[in-house]
PDB file of N, CA and C in Angstrom:
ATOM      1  N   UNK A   1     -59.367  19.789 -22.883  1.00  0.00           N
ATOM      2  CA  UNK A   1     -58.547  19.167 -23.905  1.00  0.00           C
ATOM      3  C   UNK A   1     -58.940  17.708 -24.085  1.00  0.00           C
ATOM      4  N   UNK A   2     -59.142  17.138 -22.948  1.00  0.00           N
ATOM      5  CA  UNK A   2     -59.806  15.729 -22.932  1.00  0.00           C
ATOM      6  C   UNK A   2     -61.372  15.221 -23.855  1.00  0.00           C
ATOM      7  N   UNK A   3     -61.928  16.252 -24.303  1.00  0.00           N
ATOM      8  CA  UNK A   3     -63.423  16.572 -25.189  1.00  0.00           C
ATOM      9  C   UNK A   3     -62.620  16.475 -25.999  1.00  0.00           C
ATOM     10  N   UNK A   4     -61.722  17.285 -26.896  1.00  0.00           N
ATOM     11  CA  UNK A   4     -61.172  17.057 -28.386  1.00  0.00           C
ATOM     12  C   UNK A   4     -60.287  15.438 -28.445  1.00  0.00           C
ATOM     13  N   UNK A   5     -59.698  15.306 -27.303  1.00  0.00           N
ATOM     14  CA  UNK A   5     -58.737  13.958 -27.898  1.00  0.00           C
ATOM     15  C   UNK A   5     -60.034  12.487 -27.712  1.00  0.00           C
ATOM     16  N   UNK A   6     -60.883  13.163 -26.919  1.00  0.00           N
ATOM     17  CA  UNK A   6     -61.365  11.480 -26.456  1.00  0.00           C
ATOM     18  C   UNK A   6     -62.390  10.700 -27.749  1.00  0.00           C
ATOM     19  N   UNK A   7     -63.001  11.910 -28.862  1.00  0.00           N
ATOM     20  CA  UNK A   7     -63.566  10.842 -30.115  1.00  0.00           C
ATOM     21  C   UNK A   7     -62.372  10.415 -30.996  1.00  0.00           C
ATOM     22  N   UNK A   8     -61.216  11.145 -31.248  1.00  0.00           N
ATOM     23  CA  UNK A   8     -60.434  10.383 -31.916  1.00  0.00           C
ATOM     24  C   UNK A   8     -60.572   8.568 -32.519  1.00  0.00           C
ATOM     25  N   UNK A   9     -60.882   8.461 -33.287  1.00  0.00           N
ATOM     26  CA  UNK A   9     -60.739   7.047 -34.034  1.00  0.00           C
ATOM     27  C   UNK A   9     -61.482   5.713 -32.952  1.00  0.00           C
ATOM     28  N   UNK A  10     -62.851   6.372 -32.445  1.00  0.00           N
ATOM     29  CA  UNK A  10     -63.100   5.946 -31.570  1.00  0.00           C
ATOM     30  C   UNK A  10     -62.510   4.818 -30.387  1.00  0.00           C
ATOM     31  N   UNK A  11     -61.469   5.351 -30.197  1.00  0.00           N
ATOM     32  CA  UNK A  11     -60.155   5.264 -28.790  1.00  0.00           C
ATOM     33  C   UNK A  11     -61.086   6.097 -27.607  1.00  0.00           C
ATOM     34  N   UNK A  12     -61.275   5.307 -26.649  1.00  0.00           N
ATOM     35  CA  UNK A  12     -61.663   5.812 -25.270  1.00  0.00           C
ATOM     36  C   UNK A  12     -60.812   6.208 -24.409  1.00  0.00           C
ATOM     37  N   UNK A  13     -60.678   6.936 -23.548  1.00  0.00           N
ATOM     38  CA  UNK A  13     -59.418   7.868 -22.622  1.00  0.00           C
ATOM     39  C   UNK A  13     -58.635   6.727 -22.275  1.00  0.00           C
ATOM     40  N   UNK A  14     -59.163   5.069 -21.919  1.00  0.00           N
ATOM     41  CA  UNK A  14     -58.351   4.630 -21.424  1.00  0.00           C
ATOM     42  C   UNK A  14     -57.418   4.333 -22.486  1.00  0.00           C
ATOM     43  N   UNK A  15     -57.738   3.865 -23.503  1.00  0.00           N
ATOM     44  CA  UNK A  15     -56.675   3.507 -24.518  1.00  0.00           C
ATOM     45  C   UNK A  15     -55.883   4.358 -24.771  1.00  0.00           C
ATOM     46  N   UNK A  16     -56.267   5.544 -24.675  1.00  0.00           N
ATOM     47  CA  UNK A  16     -55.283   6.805 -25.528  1.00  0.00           C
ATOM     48  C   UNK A  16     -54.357   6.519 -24.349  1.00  0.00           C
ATOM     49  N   UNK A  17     -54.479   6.571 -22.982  1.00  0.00           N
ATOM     50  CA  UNK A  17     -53.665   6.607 -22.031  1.00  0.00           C
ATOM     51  C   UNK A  17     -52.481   5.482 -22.220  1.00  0.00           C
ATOM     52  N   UNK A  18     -53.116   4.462 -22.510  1.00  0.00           N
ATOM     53  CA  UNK A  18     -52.179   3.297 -22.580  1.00  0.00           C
ATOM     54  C   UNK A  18     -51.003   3.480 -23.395  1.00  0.00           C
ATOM     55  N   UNK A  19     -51.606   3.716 -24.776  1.00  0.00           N
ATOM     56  CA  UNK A  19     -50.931   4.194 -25.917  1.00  0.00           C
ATOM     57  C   UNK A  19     -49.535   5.252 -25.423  1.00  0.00           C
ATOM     58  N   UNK A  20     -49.946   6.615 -24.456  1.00  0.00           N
ATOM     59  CA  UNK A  20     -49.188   7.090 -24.228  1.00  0.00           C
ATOM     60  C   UNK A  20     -48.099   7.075 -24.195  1.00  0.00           C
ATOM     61  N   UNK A  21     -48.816   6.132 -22.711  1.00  0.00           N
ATOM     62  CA  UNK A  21     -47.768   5.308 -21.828  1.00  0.00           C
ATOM     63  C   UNK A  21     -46.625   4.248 -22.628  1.00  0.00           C
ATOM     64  N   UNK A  22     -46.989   3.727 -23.583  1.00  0.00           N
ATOM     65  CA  UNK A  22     -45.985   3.053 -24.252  1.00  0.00           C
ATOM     66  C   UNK A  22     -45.114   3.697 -25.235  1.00  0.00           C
ATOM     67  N   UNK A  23     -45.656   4.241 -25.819  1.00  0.00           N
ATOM     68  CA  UNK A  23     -45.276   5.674 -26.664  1.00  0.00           C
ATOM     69  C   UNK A  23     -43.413   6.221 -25.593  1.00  0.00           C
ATOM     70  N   UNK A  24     -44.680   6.507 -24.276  1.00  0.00           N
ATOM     71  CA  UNK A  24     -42.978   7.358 -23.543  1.00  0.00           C
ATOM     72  C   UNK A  24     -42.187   6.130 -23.474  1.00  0.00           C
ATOM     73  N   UNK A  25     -42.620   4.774 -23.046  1.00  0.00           N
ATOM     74  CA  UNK A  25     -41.245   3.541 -22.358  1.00  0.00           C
ATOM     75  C   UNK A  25     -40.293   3.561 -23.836  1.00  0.00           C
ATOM     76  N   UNK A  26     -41.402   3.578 -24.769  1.00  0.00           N
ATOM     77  CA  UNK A  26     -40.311   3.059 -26.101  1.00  0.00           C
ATOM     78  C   UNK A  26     -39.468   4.170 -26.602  1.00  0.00           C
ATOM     79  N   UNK A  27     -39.604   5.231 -26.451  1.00  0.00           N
ATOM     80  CA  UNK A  27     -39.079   6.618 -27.014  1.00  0.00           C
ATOM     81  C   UNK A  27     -38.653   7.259 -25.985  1.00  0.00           C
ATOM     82  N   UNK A  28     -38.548   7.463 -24.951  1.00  0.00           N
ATOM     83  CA  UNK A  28     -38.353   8.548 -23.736  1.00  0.00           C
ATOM     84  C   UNK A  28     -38.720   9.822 -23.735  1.00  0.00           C
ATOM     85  N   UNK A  29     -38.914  10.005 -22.697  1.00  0.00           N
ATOM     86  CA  UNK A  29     -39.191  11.815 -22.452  1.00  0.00           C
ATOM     87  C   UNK A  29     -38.883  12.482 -23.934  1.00  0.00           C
ATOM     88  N   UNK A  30     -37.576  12.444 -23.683  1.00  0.00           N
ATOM     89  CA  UNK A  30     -36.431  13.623 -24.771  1.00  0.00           C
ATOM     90  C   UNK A  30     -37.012  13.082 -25.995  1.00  0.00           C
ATOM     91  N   UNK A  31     -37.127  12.169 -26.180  1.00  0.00           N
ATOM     92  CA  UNK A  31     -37.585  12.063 -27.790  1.00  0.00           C
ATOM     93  C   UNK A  31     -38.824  12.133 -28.354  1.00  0.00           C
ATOM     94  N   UNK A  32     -39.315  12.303 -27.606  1.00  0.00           N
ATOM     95  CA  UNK A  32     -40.977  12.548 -27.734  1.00  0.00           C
ATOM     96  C   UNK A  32     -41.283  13.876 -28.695  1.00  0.00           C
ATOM     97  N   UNK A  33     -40.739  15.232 -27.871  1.00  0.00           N
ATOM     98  CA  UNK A  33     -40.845  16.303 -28.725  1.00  0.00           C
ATOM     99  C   UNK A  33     -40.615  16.376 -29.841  1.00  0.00           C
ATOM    100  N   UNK A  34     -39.046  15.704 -30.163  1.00  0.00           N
ATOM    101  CA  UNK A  34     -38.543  15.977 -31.542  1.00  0.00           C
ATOM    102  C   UNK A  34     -39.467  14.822 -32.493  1.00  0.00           C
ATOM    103  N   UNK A  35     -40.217  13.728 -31.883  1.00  0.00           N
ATOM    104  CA  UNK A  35     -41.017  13.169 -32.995  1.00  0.00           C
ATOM    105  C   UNK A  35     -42.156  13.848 -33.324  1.00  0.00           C
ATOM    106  N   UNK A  36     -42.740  14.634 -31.966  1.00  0.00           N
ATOM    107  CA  UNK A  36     -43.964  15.476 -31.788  1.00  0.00           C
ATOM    108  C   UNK A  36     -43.460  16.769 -33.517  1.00  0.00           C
ATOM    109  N   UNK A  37     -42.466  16.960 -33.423  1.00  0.00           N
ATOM    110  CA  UNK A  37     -41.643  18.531 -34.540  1.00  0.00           C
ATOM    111  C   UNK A  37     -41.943  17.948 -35.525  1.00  0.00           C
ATOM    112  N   UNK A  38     -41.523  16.511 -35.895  1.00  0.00           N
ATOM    113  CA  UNK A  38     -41.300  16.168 -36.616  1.00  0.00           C
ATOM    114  C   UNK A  38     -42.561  15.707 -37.597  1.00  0.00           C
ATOM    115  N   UNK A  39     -43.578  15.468 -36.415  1.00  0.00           N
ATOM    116  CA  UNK A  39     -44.739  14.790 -37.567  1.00  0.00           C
ATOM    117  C   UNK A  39     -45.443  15.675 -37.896  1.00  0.00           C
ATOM    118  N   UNK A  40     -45.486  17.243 -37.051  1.00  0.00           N
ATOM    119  CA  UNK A  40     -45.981  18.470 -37.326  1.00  0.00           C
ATOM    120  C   UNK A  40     -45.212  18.803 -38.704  1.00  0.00           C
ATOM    121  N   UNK A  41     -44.152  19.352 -38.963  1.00  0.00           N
ATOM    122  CA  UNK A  41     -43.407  19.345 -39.619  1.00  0.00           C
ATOM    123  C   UNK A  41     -44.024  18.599 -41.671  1.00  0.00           C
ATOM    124  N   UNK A  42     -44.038  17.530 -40.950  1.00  0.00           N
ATOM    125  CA  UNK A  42     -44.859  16.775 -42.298  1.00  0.00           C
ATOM    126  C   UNK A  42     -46.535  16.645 -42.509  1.00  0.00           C
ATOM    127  N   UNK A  43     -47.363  16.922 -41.465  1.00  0.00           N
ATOM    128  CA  UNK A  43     -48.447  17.126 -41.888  1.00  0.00           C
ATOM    129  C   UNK A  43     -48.274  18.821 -42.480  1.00  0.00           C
ATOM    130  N   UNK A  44     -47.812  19.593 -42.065  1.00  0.00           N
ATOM    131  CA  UNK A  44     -47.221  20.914 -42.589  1.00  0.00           C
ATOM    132  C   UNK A  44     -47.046  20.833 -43.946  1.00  0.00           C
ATOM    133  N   UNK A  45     -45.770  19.929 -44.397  1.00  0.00           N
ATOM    134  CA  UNK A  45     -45.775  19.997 -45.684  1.00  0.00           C
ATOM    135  C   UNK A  45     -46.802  18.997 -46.570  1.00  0.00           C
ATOM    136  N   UNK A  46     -47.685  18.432 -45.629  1.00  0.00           N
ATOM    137  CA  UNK A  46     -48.748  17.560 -46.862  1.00  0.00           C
ATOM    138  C   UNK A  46     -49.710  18.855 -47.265  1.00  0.00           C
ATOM    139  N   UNK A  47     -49.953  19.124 -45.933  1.00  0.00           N
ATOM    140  CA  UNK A  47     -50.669  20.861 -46.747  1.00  0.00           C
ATOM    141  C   UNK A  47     -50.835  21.682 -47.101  1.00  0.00           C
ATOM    142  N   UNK A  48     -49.497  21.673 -47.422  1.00  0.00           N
ATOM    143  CA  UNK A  48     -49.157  23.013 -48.546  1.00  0.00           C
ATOM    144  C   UNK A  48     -49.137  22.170 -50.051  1.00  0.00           C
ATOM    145  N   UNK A  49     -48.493  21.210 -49.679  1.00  0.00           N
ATOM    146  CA  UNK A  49     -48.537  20.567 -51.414  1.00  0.00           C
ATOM    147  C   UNK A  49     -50.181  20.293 -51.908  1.00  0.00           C
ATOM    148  N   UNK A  50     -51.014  19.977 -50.220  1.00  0.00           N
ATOM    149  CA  UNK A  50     -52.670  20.128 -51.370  1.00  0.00           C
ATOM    150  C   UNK A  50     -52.690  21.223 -51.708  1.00  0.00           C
ATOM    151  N   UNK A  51     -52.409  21.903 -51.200  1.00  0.00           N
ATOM    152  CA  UNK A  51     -52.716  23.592 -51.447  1.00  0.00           C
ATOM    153  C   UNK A  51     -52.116  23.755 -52.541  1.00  0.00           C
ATOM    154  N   UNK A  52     -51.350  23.931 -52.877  1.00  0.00           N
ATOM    155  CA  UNK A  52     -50.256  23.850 -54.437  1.00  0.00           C
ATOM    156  C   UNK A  52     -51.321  23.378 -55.227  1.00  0.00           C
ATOM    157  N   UNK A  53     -51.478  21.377 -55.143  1.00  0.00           N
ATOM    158  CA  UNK A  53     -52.257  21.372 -55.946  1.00  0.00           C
ATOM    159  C   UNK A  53     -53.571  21.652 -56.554  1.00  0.00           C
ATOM    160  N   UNK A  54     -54.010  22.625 -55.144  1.00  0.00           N
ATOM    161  CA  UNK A  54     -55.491  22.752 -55.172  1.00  0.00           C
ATOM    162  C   UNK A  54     -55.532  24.441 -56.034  1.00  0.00           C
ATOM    163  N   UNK A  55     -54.063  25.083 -55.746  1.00  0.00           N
ATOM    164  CA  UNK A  55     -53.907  26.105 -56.641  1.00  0.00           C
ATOM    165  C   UNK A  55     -53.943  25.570 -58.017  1.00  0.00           C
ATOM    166  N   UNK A  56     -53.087  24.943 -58.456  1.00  0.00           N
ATOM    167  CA  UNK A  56     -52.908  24.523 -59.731  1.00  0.00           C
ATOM    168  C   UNK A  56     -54.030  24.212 -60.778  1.00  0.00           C
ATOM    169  N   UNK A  57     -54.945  23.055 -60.123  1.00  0.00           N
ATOM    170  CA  UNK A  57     -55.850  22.938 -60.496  1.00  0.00           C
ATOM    171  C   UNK A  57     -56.932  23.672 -60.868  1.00  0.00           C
ATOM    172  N   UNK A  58     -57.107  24.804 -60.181  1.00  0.00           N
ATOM    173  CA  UNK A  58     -57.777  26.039 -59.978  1.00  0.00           C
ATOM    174  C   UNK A  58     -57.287  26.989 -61.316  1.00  0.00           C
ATOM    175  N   UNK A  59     -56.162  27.253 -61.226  1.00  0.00           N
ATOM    176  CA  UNK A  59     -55.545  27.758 -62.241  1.00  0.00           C
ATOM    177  C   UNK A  59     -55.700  27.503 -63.490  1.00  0.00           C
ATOM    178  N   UNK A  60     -55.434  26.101 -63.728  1.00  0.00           N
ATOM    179  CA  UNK A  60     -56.297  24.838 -65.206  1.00  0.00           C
ATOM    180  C   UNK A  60     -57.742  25.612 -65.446  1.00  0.00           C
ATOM    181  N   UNK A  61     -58.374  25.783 -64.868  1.00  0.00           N
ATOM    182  CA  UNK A  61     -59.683  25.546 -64.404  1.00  0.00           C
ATOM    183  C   UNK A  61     -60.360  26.819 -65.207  1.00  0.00           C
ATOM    184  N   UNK A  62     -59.538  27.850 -64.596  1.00  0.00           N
ATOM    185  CA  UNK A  62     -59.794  29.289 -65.032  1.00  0.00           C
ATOM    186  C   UNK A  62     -59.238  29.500 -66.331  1.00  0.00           C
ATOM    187  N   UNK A  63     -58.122  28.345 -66.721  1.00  0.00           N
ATOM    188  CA  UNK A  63     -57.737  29.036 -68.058  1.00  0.00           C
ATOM    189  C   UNK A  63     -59.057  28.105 -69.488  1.00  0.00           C
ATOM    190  N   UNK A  64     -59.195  27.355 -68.961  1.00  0.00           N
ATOM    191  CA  UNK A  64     -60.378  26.928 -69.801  1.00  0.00           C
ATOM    192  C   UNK A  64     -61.397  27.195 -70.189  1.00  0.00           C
ATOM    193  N   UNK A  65     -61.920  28.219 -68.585  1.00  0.00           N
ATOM    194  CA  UNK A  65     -62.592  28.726 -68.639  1.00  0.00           C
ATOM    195  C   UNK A  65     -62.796  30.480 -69.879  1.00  0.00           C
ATOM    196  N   UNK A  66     -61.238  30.757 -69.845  1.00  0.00           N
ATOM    197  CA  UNK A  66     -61.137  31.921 -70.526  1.00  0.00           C
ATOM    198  C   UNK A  66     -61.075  31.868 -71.658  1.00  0.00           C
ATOM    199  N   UNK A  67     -60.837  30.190 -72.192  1.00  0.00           N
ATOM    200  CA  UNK A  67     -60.290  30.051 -73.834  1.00  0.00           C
ATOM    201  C   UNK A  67     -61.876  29.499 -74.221  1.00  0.00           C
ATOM    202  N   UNK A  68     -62.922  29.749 -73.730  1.00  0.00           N
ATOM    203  CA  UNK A  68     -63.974  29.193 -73.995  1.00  0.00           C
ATOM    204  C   UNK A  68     -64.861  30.089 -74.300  1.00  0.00           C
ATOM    205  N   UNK A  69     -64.199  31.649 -73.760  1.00  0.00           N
ATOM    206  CA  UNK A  69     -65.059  32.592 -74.168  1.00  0.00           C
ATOM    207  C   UNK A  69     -64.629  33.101 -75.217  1.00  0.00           C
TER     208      UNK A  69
END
């Protein structure tokens, strides 16, 4: 797991660690998860709305295509 997190935004293990570590003093244990839900949660819905728009667009796309023939 340490191979996928350690190129992140070129952050080296020690920093990510640090980060952690402040992460838990300022938030605690218990709140960690529900921010962990929470930002899942919204990258979730950023990608469905590309997806929407990447339908939509697609959709445009094909009808232009049909009024052209």
């Amino acid at each position: 797991m340490l191979a996928i997190i350690y190129p992140l935004f070129g952050l080296g293990l020690q920093e990510i660690l640090v980060i952690a570590f402040i992460v838990l003093l300022l938030f605690g244990g218990r709140k960690i998860p529900e921010l962990m839900r929470g930002l899942g949660r919204g990258v979730r819905s950023f990608k469905e709305g590309l997806n929407e728009t990447d339908e939509k667009s697609g959709d445009e796309l094909n009808k232009d295509k049909s009024s052209e023939v």
